[in-house]
Protein backbone atom coordinates (compact mmCIF):
# COMPACT_ATOMS: atom_id res chain seq x y z
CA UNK A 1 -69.23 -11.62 -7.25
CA UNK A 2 -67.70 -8.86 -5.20
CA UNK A 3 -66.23 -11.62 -3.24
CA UNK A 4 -63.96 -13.30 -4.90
CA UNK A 5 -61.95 -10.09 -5.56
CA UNK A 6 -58.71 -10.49 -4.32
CA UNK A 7 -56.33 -7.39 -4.39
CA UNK A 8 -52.68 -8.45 -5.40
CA UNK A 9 -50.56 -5.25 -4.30
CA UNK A 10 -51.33 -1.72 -2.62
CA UNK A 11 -48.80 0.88 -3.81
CA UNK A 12 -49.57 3.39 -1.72
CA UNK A 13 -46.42 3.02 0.09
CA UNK A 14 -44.74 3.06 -3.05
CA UNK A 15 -46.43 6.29 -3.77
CA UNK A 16 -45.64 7.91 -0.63
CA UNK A 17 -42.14 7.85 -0.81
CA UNK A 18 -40.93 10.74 -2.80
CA UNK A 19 -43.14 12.82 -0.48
CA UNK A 20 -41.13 11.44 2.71
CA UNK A 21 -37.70 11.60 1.19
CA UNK A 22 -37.06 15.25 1.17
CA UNK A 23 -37.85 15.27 4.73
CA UNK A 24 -35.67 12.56 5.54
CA UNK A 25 -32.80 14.26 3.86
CA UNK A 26 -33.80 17.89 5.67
CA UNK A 27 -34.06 16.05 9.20
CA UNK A 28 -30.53 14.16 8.66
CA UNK A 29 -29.13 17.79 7.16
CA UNK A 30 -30.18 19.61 10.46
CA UNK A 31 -28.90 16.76 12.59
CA UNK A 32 -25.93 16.92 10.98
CA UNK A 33 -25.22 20.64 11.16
CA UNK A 34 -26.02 20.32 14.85
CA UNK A 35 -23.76 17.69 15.76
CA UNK A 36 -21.02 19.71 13.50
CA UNK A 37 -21.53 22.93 15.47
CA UNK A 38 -21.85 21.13 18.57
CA UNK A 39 -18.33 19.77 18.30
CA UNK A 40 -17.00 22.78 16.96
CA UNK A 41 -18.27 24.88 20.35
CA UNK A 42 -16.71 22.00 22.18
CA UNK A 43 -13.23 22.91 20.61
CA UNK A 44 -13.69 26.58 21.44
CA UNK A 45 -14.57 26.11 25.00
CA UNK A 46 -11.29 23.36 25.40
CA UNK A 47 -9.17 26.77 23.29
CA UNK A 48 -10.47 29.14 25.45
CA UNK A 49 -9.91 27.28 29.05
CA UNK A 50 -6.27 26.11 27.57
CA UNK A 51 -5.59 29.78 27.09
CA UNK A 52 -6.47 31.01 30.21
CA UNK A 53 -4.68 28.36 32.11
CA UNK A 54 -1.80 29.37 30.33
CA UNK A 55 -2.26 33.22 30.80
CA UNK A 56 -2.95 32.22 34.98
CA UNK A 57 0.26 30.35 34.80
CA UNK A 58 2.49 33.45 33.43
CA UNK A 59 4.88 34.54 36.10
């Protein structure tokens, strides 16, 4: 009676998760790093064009 077979719960999902994980936390580390040196080149530039204001401003 193959028909009356009724499957309960599929794991597979379950299963798959340790495989996605490390790529999840790789993807969120680059993003991260990105957005870090992003901001950081940001405060450079603003440095750099505040110091060269200043040095145009020198009498």
């Amino acid at each position: 009676m193959p028909g009356d077979v009724e499957i309960l719960a599929d794991h597979s999902l379950l299963l798959a998760i340790p495989a996605f994980a490390p790529a999840i936390v790789v993807v969120g580390v680059v993003i991260w790093v990105a957005v870090r040196d992003r901001r950081n080149a940001d405060e450079e530039d603003a440095d750099t064009e505040a110091e060269a204001e200043a040095e145009n401003t020198l009498p």
